[in-house]
Protein backbone atom coordinates (compact mmCIF):
# COMPACT_ATOMS: atom_id res chain seq x y z
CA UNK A 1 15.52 -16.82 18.40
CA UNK A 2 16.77 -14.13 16.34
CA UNK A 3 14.95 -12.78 13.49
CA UNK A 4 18.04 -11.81 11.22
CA UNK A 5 19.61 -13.82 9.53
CA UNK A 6 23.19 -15.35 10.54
CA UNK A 7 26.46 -14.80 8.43
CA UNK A 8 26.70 -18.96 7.85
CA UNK A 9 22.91 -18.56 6.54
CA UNK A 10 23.86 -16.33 4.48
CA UNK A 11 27.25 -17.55 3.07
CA UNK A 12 25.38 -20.66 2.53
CA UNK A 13 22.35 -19.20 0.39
CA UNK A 14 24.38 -17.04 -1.31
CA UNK A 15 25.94 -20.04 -2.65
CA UNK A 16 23.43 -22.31 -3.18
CA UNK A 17 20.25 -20.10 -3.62
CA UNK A 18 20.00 -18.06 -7.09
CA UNK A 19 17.54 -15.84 -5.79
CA UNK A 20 19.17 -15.28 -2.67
CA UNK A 21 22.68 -14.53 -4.61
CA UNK A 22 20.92 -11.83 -6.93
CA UNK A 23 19.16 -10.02 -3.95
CA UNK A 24 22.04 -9.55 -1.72
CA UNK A 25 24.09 -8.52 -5.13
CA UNK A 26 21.74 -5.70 -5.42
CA UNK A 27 21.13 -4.92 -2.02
CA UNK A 28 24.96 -4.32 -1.83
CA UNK A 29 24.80 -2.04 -5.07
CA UNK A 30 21.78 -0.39 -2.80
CA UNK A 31 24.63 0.53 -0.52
CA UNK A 32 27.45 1.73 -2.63
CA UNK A 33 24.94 3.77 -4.22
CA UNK A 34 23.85 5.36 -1.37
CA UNK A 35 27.02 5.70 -0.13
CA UNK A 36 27.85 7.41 -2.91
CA UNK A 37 24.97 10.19 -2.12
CA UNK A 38 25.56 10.37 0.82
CA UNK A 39 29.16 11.38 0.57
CA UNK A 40 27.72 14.66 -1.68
CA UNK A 41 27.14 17.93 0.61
CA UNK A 42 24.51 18.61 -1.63
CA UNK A 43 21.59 16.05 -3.59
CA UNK A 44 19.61 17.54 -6.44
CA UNK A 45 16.08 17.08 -6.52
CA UNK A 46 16.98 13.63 -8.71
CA UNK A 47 19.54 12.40 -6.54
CA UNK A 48 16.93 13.05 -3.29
CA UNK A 49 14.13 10.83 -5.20
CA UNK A 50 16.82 8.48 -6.32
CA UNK A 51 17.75 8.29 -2.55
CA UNK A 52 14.44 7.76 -1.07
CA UNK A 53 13.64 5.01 -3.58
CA UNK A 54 16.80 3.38 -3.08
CA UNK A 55 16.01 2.83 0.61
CA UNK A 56 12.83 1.87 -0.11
CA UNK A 57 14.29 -1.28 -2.67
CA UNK A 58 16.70 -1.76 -0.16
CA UNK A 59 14.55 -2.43 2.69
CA UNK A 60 12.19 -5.06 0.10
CA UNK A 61 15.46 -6.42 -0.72
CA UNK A 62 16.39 -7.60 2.87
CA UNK A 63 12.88 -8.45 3.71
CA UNK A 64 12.80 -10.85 1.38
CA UNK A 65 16.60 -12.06 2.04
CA UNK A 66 14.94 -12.77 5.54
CA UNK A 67 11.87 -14.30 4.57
CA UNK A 68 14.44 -16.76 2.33
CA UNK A 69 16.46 -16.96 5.59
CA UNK A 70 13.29 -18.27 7.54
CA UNK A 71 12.33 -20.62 4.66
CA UNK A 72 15.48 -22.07 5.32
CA UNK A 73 15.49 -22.28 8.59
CA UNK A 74 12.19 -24.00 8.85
CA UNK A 75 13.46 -26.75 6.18
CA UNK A 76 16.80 -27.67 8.06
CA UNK A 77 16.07 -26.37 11.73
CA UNK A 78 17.99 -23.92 13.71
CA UNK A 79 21.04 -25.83 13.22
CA UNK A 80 22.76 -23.11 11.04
């Protein structure tokens, strides 16, 4: 059993779990942010502390997109 979660998991959370919906709307803005720094040749010492906390919300963000994910799971089975 895989531990990430599927893209029918989560289409189907993001439409019918709130939380879910807000954390993978800001995980996304994680990554077009990053994207955008990332696309600089050269960070200031903001932008580098911007970057690393970024990542850091990020990663939270998906951790707890997956612990929702296994929640899920657990309620309706492996079916999805």
């Amino acid at each position: 059993m895989t531990t990430s979660l599927t893209e029918e998991i989560k289409i189907h959370l993001s439409r019918e779990n709130d939380e879910f919906r807000t954390l993978l709307h800001q995980h996304h803005e994680h990554e077009r942010r990053l994207a955008e720094l990332a696309s600089k040749s050269f960070l200031s010492t903001d932008e580098e502390m911007e970057e690393k906390r970024l990542k850091k919300e990020k990663l939270h963000l998906k951790d707890r997109m997956e612990e929702i994910g296994r929640e899920h799971r657990a309620r309706v089975g492996t079916t999805h």
